[in-house]
C-alpha atoms as a PDB file:
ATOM      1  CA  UNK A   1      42.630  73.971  -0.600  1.00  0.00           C
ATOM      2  CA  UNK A   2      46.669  73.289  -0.913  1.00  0.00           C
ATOM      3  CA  UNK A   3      45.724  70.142  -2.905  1.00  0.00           C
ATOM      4  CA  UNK A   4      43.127  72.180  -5.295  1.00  0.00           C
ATOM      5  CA  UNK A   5      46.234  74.554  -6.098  1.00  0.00           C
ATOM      6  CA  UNK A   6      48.862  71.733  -5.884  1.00  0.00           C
ATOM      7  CA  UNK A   7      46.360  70.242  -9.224  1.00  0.00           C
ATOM      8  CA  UNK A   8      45.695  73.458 -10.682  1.00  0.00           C
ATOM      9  CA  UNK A   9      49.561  74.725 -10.616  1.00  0.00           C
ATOM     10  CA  UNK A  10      50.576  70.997 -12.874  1.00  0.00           C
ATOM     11  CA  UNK A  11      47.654  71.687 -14.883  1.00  0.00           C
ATOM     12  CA  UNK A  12      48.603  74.857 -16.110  1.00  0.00           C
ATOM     13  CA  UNK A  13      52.278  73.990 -16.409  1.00  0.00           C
ATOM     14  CA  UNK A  14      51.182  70.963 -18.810  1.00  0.00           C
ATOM     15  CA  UNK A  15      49.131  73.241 -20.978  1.00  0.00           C
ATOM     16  CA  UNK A  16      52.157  75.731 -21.298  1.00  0.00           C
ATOM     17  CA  UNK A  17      53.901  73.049 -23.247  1.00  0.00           C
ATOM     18  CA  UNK A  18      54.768  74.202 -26.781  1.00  0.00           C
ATOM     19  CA  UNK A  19      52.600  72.152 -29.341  1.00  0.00           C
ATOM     20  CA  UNK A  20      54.542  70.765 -31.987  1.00  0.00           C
ATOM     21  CA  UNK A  21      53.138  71.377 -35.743  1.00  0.00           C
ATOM     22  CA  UNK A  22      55.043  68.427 -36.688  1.00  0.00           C
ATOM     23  CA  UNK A  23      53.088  66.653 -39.063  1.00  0.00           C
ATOM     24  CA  UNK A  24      50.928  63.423 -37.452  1.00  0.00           C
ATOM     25  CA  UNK A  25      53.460  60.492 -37.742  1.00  0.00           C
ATOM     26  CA  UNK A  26      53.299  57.038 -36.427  1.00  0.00           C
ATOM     27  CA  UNK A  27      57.026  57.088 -35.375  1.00  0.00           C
ATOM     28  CA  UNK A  28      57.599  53.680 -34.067  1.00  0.00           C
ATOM     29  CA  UNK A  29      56.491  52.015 -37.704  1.00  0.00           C
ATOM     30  CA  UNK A  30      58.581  54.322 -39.155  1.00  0.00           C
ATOM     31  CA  UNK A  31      61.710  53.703 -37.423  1.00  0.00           C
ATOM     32  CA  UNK A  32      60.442  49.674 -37.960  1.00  0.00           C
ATOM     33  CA  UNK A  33      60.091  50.644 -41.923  1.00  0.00           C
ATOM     34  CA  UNK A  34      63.951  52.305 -41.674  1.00  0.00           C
ATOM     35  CA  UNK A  35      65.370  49.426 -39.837  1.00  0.00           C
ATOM     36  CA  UNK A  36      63.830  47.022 -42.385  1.00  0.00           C
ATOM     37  CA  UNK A  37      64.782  48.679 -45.764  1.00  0.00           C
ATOM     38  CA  UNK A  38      68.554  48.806 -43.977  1.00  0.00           C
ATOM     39  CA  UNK A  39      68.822  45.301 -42.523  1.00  0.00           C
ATOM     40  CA  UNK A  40      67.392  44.006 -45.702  1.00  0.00           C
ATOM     41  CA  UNK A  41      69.283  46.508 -48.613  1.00  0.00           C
ATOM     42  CA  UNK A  42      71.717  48.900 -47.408  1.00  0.00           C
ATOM     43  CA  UNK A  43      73.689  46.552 -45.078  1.00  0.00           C
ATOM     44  CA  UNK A  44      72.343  42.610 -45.964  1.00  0.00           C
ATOM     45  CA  UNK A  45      75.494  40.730 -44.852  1.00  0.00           C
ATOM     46  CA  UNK A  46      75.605  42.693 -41.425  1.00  0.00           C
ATOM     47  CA  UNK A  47      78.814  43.671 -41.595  1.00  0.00           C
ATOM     48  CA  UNK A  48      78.098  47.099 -40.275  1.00  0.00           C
ATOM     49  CA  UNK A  49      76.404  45.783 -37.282  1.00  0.00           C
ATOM     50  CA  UNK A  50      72.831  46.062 -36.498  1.00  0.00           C
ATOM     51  CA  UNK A  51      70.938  49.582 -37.535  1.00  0.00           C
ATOM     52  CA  UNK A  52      69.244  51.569 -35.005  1.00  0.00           C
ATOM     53  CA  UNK A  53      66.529  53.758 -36.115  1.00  0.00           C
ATOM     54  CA  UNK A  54      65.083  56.848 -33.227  1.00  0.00           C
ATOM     55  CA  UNK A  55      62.545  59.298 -34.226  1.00  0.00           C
ATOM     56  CA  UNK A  56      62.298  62.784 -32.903  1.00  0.00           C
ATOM     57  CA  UNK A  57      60.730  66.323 -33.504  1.00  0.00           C
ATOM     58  CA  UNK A  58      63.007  69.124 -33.854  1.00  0.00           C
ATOM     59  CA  UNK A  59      61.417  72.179 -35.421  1.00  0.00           C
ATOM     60  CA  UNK A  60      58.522  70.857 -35.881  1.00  0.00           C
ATOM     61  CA  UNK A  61      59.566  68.090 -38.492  1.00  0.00           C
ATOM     62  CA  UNK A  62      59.784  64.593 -38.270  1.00  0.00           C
ATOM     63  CA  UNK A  63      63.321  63.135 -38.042  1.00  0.00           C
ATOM     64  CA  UNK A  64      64.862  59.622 -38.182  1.00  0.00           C
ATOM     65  CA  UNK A  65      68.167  58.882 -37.749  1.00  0.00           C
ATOM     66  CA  UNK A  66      69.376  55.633 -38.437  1.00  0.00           C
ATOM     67  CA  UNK A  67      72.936  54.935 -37.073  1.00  0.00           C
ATOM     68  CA  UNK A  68      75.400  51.552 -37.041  1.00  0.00           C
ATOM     69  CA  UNK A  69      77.737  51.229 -33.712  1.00  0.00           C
ATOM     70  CA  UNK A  70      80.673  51.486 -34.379  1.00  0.00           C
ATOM     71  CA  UNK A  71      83.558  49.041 -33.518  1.00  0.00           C
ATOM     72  CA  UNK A  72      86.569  51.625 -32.633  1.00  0.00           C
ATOM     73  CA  UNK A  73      84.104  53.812 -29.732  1.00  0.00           C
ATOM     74  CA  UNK A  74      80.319  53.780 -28.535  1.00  0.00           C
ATOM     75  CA  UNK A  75      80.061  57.205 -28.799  1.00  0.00           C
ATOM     76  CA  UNK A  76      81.674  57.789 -32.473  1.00  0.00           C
ATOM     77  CA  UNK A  77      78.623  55.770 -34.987  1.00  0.00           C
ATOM     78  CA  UNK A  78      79.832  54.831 -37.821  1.00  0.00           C
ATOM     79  CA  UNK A  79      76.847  56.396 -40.289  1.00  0.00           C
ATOM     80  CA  UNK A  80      74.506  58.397 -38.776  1.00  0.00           C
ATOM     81  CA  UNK A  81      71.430  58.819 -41.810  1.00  0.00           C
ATOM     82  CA  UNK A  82      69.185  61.703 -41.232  1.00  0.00           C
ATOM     83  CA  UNK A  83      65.632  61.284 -42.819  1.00  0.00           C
ATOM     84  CA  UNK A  84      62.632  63.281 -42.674  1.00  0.00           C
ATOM     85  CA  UNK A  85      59.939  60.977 -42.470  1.00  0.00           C
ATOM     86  CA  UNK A  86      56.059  61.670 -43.933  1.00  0.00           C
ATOM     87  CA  UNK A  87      53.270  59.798 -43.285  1.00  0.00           C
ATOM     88  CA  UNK A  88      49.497  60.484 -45.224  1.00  0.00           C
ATOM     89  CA  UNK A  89      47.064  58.003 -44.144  1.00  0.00           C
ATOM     90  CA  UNK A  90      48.724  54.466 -43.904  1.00  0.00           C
ATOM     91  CA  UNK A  91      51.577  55.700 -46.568  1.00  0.00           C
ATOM     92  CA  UNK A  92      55.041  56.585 -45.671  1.00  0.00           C
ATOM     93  CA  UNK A  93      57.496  58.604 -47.596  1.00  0.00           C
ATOM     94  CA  UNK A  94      61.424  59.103 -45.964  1.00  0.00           C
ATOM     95  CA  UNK A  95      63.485  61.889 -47.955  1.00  0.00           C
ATOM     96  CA  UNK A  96      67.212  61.811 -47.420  1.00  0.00           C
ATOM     97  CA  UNK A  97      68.535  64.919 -45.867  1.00  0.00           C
ATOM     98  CA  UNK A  98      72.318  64.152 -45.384  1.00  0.00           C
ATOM     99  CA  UNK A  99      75.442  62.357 -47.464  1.00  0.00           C
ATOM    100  CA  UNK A 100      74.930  59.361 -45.071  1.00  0.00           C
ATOM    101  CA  UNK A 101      71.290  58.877 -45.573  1.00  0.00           C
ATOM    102  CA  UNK A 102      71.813  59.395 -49.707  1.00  0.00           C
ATOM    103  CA  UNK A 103      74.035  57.115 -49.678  1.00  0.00           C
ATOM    104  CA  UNK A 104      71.300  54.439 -48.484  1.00  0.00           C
ATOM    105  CA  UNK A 105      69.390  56.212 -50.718  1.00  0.00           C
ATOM    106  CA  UNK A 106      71.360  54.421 -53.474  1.00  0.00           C
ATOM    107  CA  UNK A 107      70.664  51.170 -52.291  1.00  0.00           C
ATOM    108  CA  UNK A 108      66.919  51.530 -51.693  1.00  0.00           C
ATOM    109  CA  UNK A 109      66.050  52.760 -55.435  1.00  0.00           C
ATOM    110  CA  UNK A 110      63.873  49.744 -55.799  1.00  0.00           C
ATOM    111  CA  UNK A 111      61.381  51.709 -53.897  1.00  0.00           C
ATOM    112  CA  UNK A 112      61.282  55.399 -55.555  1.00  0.00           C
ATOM    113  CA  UNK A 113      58.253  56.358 -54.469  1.00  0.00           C
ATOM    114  CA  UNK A 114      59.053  55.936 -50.773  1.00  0.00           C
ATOM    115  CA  UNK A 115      62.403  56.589 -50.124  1.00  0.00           C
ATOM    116  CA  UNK A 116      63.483  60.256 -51.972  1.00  0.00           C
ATOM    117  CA  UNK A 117      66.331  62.818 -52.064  1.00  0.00           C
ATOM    118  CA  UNK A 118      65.156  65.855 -49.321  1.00  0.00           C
ATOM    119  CA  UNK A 119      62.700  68.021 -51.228  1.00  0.00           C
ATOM    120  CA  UNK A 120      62.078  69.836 -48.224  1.00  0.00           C
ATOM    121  CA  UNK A 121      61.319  73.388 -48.585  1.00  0.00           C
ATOM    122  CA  UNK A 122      62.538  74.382 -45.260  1.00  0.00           C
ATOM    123  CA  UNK A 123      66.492  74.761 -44.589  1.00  0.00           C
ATOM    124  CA  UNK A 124      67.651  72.119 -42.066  1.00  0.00           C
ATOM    125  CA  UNK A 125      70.178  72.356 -39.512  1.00  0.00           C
ATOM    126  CA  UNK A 126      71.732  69.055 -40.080  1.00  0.00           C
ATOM    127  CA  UNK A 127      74.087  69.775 -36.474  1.00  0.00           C
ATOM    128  CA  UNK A 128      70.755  70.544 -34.749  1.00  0.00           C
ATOM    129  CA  UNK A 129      68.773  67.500 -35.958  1.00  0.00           C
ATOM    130  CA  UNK A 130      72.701  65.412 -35.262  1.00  0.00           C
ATOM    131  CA  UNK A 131      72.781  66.832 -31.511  1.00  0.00           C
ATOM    132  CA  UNK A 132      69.178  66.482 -30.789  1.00  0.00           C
ATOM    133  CA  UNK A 133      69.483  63.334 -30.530  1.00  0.00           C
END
């Protein structure tokens, strides 16, 4: 009987979960997509370092944030590119959301109909999106 509550009591607590409405995103090609169109345009003679690209939900939108390490403190990255990313079908589209990620932005216009200026409705807490990850 204790296990048959033991079950039901992790059972319930999993379907108390919030469900995100993000939209349906294949996260780790996007992040590989980001990382590409960075090693490859934004930063081809590596000086910055190596990009890292993460993915997360916050607010139920898709985020990416590409960053560079920086060489003066771990903890301190040196750009830190927000980007909401979109995905319909096997299509991506990433719209800048913050000065560091436009600034790629300027770099990538060889691809206009995938990597945009934020024409998000929604405000976005750029320090929310920054500390969420």
């Amino acid at each position: 009987m204790k296990r048959y509550f033991l079950v039901a009591l992790v059972l319930a607590s999993c379907t108390n979960q919030p469900a995100s409405n993000a939209p349906q995103l294949d996260a780790s090609k996007a992040t590989e997509m980001l990382e590409l169109a960075y090693l490859q345009y934004v930063n081809p003679d590596g000086k910055l370092g190596t990009v890292n690209c993460k993915h997360k939900v916050v607010d139920d939108e898709n985020f990416v944030l590409c960053i560079y390490p920086s060489t003066v403190s771990e903890t301190k990255p040196i750009h830190r590119g927000v980007w909401i990313a979109r995905q319909t079908g096997e299509d991506f589209k990433f719209y800048a959301v913050n000065g560091k990620a436009l600034n790629a932005l300027e770099k990538l216009d060889m691809y206009p109909k995938e990597f945009l200026k934020e024409q998000v409705p929604n405000k976005i807490d750029i320090p929310k999106v920054l500390n969420s990850f």
